[in-house]
C-alpha atoms as a PDB file:
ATOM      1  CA  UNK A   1     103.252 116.171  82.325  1.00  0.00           C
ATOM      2  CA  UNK A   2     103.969 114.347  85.465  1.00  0.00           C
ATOM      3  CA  UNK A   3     102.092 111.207  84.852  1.00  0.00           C
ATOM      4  CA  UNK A   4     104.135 111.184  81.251  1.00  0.00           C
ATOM      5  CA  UNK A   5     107.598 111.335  83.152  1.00  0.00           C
ATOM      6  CA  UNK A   6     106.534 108.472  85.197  1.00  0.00           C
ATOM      7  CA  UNK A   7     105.054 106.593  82.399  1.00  0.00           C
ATOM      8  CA  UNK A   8     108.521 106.696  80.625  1.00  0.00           C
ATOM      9  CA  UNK A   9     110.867 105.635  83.267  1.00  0.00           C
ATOM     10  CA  UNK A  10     111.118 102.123  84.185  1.00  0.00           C
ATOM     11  CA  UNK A  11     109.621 102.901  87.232  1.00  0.00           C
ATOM     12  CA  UNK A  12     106.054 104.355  87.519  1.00  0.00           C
ATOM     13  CA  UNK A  13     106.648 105.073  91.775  1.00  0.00           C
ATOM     14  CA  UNK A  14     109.913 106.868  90.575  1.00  0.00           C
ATOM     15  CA  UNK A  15     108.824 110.564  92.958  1.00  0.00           C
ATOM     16  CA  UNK A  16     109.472 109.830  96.815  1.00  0.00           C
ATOM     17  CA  UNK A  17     108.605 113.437  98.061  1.00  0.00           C
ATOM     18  CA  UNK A  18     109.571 115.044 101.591  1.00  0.00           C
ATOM     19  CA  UNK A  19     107.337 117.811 102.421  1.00  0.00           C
ATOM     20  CA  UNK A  20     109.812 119.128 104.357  1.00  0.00           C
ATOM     21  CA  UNK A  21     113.960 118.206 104.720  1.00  0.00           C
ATOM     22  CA  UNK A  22     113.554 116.837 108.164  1.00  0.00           C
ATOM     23  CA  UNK A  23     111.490 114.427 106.244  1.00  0.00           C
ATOM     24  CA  UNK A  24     114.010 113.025 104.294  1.00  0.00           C
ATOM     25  CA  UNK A  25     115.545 110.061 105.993  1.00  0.00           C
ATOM     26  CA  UNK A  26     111.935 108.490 106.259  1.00  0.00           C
ATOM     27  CA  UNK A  27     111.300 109.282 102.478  1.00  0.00           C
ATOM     28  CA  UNK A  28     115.048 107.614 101.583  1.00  0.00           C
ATOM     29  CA  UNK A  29     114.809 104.519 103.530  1.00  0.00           C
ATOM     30  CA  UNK A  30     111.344 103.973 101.961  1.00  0.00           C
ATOM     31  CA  UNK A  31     112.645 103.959  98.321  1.00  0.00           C
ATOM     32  CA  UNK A  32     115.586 102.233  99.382  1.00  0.00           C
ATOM     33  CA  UNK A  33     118.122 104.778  98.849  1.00  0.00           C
ATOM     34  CA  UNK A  34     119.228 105.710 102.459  1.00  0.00           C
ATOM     35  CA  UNK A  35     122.234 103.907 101.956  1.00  0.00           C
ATOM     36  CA  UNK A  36     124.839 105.167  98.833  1.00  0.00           C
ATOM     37  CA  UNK A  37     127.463 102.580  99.260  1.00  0.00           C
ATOM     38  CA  UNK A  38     126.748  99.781  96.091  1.00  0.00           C
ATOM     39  CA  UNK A  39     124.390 102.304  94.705  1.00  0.00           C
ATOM     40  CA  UNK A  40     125.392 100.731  91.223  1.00  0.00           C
ATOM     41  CA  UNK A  41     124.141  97.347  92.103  1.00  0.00           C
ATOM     42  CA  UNK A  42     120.272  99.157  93.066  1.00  0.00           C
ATOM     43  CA  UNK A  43     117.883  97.685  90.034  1.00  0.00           C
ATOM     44  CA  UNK A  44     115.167 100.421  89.933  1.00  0.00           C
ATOM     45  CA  UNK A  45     115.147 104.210  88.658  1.00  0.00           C
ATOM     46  CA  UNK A  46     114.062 106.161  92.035  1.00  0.00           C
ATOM     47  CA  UNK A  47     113.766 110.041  93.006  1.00  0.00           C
ATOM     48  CA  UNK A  48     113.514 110.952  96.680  1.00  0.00           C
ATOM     49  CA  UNK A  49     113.659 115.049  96.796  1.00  0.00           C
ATOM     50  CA  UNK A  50     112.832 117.850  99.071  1.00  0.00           C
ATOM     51  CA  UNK A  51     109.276 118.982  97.458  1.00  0.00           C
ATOM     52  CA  UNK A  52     111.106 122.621  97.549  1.00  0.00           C
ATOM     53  CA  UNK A  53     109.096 124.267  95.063  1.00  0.00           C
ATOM     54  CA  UNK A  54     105.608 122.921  96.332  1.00  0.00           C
ATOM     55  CA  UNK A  55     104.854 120.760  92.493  1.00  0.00           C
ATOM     56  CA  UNK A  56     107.056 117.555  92.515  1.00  0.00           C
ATOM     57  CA  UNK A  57     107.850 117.641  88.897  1.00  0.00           C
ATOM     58  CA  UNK A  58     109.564 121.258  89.089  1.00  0.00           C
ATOM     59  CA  UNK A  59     111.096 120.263  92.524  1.00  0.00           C
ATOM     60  CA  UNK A  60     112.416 116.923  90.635  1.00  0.00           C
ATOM     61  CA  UNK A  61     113.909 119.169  87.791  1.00  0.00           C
ATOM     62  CA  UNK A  62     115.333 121.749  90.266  1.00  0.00           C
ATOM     63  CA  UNK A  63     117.217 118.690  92.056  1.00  0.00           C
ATOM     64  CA  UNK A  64     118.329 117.231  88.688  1.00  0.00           C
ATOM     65  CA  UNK A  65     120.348 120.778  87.699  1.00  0.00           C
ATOM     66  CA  UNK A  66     121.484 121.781  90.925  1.00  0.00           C
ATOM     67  CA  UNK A  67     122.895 117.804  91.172  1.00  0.00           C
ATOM     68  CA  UNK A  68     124.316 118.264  87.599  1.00  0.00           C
ATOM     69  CA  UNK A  69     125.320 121.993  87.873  1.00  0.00           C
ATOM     70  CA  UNK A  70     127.419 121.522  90.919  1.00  0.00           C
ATOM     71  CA  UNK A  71     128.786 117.967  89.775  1.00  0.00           C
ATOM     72  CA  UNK A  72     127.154 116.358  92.787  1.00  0.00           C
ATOM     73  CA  UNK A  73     126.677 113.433  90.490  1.00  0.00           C
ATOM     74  CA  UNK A  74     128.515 109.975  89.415  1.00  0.00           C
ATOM     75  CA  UNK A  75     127.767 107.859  85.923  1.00  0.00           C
ATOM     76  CA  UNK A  76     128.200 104.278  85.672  1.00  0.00           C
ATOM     77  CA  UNK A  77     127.214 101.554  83.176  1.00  0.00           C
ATOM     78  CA  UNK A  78     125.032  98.583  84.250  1.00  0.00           C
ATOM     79  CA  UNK A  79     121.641  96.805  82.544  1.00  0.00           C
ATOM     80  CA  UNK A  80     122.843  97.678  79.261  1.00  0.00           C
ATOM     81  CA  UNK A  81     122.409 101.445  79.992  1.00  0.00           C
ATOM     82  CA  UNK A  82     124.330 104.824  81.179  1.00  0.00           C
ATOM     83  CA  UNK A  83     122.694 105.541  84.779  1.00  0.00           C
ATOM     84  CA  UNK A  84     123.222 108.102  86.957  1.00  0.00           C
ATOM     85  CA  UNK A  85     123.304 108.947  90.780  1.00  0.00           C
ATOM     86  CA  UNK A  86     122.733 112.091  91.803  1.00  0.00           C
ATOM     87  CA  UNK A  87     122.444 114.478  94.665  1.00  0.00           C
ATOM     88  CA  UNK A  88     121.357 118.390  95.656  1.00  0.00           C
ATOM     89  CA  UNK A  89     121.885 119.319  99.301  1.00  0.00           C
ATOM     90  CA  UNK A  90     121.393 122.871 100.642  1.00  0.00           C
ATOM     91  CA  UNK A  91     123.595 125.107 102.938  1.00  0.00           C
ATOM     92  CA  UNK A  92     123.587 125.408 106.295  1.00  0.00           C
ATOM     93  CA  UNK A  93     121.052 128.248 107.447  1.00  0.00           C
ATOM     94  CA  UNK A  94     122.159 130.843 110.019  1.00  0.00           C
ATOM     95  CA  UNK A  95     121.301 129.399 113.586  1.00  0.00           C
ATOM     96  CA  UNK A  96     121.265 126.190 112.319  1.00  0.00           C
ATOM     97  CA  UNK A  97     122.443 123.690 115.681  1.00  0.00           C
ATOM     98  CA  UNK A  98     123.747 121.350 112.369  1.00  0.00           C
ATOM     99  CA  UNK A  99     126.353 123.699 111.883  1.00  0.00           C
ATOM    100  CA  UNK A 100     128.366 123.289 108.780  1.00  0.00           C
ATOM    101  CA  UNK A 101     126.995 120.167 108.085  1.00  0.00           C
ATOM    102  CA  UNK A 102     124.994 120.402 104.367  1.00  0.00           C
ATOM    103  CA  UNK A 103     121.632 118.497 104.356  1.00  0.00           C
ATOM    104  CA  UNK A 104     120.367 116.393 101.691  1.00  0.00           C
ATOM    105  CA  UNK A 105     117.400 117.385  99.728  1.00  0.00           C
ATOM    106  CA  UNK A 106     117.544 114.905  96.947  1.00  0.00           C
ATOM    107  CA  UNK A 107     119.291 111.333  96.244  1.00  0.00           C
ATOM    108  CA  UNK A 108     118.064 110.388  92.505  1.00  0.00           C
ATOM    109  CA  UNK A 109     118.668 107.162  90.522  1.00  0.00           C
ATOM    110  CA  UNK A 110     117.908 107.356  86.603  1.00  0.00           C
ATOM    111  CA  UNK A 111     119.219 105.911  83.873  1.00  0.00           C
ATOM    112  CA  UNK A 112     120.067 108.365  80.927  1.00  0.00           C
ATOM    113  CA  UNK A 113     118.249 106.764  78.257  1.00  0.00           C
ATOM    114  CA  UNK A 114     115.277 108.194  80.790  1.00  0.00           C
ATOM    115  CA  UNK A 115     116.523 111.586  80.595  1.00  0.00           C
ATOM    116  CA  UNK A 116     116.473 111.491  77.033  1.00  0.00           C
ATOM    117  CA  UNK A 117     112.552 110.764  77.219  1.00  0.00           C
ATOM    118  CA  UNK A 118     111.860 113.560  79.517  1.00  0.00           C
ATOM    119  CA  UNK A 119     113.720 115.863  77.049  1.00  0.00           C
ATOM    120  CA  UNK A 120     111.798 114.982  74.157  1.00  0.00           C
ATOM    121  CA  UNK A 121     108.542 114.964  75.909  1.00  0.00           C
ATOM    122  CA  UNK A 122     109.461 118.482  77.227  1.00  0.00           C
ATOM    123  CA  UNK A 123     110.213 119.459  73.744  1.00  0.00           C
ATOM    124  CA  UNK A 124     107.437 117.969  72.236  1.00  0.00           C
ATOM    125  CA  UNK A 125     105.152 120.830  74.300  1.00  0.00           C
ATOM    126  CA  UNK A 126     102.138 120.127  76.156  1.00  0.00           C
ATOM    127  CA  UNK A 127      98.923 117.509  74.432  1.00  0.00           C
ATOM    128  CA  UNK A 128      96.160 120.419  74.593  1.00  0.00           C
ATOM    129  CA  UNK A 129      93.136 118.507  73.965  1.00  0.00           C
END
């Protein structure tokens, strides 16, 4: 299933993965994504995400709800196509010298028409063989 998400987004190194959160600012300024501001002008689908559930493609669909679920998202139009930007972060953990400060554990750029690929490949059920 993975290798069919990336073969139907435009962008077939769309998973940047951070084993671990402190690993995120690395894994962001190697797709490009560090910095938000003029996201809409960025010309490539991307996904750099906390690998939180240890298999990237369940991690990437965990970031894509909690972004959509708790409307850490925007939607703009460019290319000919609806994109989105989207982000998860996690709470603060007791202890934690960050204090209130929420981290990012994913920054995703995809374009809708994308989504609606995964969706029908999900639907469409595994190719047993």
């Amino acid at each position: 299933m993975n290798k069919k998400l990336k073969a139907a987004s435009s962008n077939k190194s769309l998973y940047w993965s951070a084993a671990a959160v402190g690993d995120m600012e690395q894994a962001l300024r190697n797709a490009d994504l560090f910095d938000c501001a003029g996201i809409e002008s960025k010309p490539f689908e991307s996904a750099v995400f906390y690998d939180a559930k240890s298999n990237q493609t369940i991690s990437l669909f965990y970031h894509l709800r909690n972004g959509f679920a708790h409307g850490r998202f925007c939607a703009f139009k460019s290319k000919g196509d609806i994109w989105f930007a989207i982000e998860d972060v996690a709470g603060k953990r007791k202890d934690d010298p960050a204090g209130d400060i929420k981290r990012l554990t994913a920054r995703i750029l995809i374009k809708n028409s994308t989504l609606c690929k995964w969706m029908k490949l999900i639907k469409a059920g595994p190719d047993i063989r």
